[in-house]
Protein backbone atom coordinates (compact mmCIF):
# COMPACT_ATOMS: atom_id res chain seq x y z
CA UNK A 1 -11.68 27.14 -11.47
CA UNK A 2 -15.58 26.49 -11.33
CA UNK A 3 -16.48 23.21 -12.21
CA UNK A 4 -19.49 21.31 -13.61
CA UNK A 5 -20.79 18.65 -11.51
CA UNK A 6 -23.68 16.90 -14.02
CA UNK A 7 -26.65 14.98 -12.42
CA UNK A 8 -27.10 11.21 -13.12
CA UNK A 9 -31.06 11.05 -13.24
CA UNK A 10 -32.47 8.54 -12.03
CA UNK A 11 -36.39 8.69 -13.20
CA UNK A 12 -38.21 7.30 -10.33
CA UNK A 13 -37.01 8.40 -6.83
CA UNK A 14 -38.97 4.80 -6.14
CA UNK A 15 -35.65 3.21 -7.02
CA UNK A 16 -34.25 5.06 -4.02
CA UNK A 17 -36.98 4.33 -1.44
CA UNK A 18 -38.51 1.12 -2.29
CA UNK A 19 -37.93 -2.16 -0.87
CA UNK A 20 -35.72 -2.79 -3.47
CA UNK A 21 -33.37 0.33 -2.95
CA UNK A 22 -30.41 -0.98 -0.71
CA UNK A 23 -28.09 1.33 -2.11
CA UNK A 24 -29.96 4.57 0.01
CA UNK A 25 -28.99 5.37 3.28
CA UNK A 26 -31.11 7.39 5.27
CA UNK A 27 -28.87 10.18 6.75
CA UNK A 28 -31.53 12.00 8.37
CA UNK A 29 -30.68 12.94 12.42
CA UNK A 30 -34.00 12.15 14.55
CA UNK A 31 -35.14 14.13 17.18
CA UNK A 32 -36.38 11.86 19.33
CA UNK A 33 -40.65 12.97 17.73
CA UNK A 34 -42.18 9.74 16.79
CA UNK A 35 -40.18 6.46 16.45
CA UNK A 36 -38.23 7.85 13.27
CA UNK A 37 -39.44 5.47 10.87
CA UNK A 38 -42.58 6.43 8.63
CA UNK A 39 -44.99 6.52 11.74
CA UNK A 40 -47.43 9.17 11.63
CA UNK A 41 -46.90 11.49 14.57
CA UNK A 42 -49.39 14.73 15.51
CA UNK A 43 -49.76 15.51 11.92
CA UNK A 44 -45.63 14.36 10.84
CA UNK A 45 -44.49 11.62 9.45
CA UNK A 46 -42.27 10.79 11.59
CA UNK A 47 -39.56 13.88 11.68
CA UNK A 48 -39.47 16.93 13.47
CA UNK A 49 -36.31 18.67 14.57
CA UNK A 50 -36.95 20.19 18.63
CA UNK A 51 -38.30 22.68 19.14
CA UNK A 52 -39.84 22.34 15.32
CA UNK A 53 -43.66 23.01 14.82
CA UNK A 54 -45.16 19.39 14.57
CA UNK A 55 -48.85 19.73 13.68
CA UNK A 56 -48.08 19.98 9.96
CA UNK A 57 -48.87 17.72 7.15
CA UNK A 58 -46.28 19.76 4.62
CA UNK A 59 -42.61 18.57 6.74
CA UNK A 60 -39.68 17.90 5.78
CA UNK A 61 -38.32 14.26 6.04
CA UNK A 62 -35.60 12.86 5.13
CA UNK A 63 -31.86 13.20 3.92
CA UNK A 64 -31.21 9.97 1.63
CA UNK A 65 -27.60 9.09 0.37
CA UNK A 66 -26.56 6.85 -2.35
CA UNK A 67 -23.70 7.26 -3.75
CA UNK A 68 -22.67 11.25 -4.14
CA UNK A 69 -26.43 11.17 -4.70
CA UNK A 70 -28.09 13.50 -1.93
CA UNK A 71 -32.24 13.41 -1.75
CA UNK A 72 -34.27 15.60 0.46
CA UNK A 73 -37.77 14.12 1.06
CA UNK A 74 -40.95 16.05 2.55
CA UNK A 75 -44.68 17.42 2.51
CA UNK A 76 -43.23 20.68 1.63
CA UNK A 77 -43.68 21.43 -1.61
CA UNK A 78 -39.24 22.26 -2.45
CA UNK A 79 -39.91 24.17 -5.35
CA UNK A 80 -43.38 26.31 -5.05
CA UNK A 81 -43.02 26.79 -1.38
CA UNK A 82 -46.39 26.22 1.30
CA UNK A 83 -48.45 29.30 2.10
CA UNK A 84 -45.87 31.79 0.61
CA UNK A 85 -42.92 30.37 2.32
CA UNK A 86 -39.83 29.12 0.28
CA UNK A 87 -37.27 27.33 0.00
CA UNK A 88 -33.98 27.65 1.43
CA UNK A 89 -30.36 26.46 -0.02
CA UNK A 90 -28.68 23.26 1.02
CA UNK A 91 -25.92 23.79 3.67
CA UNK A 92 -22.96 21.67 4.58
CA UNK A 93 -20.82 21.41 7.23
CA UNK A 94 -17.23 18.90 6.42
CA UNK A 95 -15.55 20.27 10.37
CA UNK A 96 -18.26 18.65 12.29
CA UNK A 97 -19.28 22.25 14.45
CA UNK A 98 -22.82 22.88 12.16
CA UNK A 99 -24.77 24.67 15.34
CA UNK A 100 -28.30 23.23 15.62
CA UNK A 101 -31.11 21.65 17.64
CA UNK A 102 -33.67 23.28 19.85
CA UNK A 103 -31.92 26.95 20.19
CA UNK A 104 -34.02 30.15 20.68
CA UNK A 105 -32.18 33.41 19.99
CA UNK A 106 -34.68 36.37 19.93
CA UNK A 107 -32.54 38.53 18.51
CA UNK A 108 -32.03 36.34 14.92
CA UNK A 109 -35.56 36.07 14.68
CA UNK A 110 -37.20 37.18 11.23
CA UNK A 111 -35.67 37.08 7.68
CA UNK A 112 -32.50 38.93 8.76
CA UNK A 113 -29.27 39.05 6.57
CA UNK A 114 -26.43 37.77 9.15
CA UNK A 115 -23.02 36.44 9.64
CA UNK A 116 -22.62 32.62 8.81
CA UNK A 117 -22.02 32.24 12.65
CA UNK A 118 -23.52 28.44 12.39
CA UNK A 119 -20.37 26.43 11.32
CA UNK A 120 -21.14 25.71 7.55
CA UNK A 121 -18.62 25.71 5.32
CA UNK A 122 -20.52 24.71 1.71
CA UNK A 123 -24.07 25.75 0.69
CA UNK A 124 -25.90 24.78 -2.82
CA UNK A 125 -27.36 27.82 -3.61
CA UNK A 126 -30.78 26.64 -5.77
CA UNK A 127 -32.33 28.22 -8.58
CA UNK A 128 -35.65 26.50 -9.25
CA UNK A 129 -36.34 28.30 -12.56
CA UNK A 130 -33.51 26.67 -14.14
CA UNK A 131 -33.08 23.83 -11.44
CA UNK A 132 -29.52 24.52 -11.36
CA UNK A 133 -26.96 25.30 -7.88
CA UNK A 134 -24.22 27.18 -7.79
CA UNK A 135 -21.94 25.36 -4.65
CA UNK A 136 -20.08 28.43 -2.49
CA UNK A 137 -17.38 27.98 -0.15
CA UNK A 138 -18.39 29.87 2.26
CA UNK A 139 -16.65 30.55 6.09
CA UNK A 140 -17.94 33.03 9.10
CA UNK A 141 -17.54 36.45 7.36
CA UNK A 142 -19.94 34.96 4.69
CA UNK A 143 -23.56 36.56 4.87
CA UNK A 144 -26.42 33.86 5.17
CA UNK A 145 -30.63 34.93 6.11
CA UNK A 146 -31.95 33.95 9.02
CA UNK A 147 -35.61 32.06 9.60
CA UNK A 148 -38.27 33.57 10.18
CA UNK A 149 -40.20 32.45 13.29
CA UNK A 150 -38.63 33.71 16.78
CA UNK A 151 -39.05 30.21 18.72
CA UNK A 152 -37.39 27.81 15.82
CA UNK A 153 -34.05 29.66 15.43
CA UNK A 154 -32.09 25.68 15.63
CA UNK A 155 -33.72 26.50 11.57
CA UNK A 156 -30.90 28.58 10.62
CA UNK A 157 -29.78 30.03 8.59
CA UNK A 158 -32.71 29.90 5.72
CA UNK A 159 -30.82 31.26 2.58
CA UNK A 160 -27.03 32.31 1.12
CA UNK A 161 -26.58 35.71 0.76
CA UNK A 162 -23.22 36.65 -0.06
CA UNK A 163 -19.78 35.48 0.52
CA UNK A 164 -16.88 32.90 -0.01
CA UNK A 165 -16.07 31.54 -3.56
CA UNK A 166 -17.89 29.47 -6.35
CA UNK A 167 -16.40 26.47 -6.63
CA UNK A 168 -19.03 24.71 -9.16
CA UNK A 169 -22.17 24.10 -10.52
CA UNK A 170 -24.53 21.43 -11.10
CA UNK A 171 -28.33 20.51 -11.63
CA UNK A 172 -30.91 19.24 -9.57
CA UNK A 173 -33.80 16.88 -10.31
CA UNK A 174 -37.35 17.76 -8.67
CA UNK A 175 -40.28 15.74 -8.18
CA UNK A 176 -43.63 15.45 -6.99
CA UNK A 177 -46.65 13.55 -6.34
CA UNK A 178 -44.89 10.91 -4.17
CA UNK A 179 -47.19 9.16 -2.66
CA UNK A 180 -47.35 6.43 0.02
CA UNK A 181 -46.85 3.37 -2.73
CA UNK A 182 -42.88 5.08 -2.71
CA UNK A 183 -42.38 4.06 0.49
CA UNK A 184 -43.74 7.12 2.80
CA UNK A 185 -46.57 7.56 4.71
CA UNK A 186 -48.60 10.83 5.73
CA UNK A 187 -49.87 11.68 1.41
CA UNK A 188 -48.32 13.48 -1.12
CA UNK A 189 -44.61 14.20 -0.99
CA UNK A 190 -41.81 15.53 -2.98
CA UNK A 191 -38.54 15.12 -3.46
CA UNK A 192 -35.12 17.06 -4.78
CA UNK A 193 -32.28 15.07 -5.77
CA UNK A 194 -28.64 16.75 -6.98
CA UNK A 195 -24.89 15.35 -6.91
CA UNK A 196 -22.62 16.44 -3.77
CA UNK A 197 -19.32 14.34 -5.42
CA UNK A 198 -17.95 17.95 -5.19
CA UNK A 199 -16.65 16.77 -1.49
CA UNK A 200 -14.84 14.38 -2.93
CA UNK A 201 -12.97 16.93 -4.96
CA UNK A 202 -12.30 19.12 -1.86
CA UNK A 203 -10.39 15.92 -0.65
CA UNK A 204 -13.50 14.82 2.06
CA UNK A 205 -13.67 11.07 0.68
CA UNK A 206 -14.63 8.91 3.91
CA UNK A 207 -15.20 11.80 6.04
CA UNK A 208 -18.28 12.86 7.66
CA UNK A 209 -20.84 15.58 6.81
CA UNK A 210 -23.72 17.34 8.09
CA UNK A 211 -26.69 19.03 5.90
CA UNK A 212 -28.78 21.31 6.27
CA UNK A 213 -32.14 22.57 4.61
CA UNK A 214 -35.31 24.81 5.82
CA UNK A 215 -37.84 27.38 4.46
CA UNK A 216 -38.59 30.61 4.91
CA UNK A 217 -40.84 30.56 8.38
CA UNK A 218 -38.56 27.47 9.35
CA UNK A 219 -41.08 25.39 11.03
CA UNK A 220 -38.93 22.61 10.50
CA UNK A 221 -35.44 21.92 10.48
CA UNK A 222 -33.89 19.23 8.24
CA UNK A 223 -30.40 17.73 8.97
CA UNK A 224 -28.64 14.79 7.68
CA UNK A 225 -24.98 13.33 8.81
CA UNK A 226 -23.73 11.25 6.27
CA UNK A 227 -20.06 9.76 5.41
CA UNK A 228 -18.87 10.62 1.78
CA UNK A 229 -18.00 7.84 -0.48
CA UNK A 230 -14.34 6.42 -1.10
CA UNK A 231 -14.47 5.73 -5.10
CA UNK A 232 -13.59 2.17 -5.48
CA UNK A 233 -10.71 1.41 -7.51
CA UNK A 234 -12.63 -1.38 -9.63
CA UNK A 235 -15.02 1.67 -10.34
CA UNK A 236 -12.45 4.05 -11.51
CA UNK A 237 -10.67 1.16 -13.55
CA UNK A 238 -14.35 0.31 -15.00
CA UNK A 239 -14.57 4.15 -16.24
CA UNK A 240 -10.79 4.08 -17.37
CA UNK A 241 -11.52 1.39 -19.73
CA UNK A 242 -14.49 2.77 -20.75
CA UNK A 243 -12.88 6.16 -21.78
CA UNK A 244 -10.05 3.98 -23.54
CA UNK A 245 -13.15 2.10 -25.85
CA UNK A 246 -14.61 5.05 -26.79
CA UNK A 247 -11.54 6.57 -27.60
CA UNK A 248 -10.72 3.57 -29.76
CA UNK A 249 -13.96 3.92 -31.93
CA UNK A 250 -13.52 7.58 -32.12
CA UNK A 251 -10.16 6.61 -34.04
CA UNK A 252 -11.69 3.74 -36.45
CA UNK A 253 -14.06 6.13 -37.07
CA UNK A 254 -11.60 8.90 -37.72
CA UNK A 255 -9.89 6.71 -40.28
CA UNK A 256 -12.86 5.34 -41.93
């Protein structure tokens, strides 16, 4: 059965990346480029996967985890794309063999419709017009497109083809015009923001996680390795009681 999984939104991604935002965890895997922490490096702000181009301004940089809430942070413009290139779907890997890092395969270079040969089992398929996902199970016989560029193939894969099984849907919250004030450095940035509690679902509570994003010419490479929340049993007896309250007044009412 596909299921809805609805996004909590949160107006200001500031709340997330200010001083005052304790709850976020940065997930994001350095590469060793820079010192990893908002420092300016040959153009980058600090994040570059290897073998990744790193004279850009428009980079991606950061996964950011708080709660089920997963935020990708970057340059790159998520939802119009940089200099014709777009964006790519969110993958997931739960079994801890995502293939990545500074790989060059000649023959998986270009926009190329492949096997899922890279160890992801979940991508978020994202459709900007409505900024909605669709979330896929997907395995090896799945199809997935490759990157473009020849050297940066660690990028793949770009985009979900075909394959596997929806399992739900959900909505994502874009923004832009980020600027250093939020906590970043290197100008404008933008940010996506959607709800992965579907892990929890699939029975991944407390287990690790990799993610994975890129464009189109994949001249960077973002990935993220994150634990997935336990819910906490004051939490679920919080929302319990809740659902019992309203269901009171619903009654009263119902009477009246």
């Amino acid at each position: 059965m596909t299921r809805l999984f609805t996004l909590l939104v949160v107006p200001f991604l500031v709340l997330f990346l200010s001083a005052g935002g304790a709850m976020a965890i940065n997930i994001t895997i350095w590469d060793g480029n820079g010192d990893g922490e908002n420092v300016l490096y040959g153009g980058e702000d600090g994040e570059t996967e290897p073998g990744m181009i790193n004279s850009q301004i428009w980079d991606l940089e950061a996964f950011l985890l708080t709660g089920t809430m997963l935020t990708m942070v970057g340059g790159y413009d998520f939802k119009n794309g940089v200099g014709g290139y777009t964006s790519g779907d969110i993958f997931i890997d739960v079994t801890g063999d995502a293939v990545y890092g500074d790989i060059h395969d000649s023959s998986t270079a270009g926009n190329q419709v492949v096997n899922n040969d890279f160890g992801y089992d979940y991508v978020l398929d994202l459709d900007f017009d409505s900024t909605t996902f669709e979330i896929f199970e997907i395995d090896s016989s799945s199809k997935v497109i490759t990157s473009y560029y020849t050297a940066n193939q660690g990028s793949n894969p770009w985009l979900y083809e075909s394959g596997g099984h929806e399992i739900g849907t959900g909505q994502f919250l874009f923004q832009n015009g980020l600027s250093d004030s939020d906590g970043l450095f290197g100008g404008s940035h933008y940010a996506l923001s959607l709800d992965i509690g579907f892990l929890l679902d699939e029975g991944f509570a407390g287990k690790d996680f990799y993610t994975h994003f890129t464009m189109e010419c994949g001249n960077d490479n973002l990935m993220g390795k994150g634990v997935a929340p336990v819910p906490e049993p004051a939490t679920m007896l919080l929302l319990g009681t809740g659902l019992i309250g309203l269901a009171g007044v619903s009654r009263k009412k119902f009477k009246e």
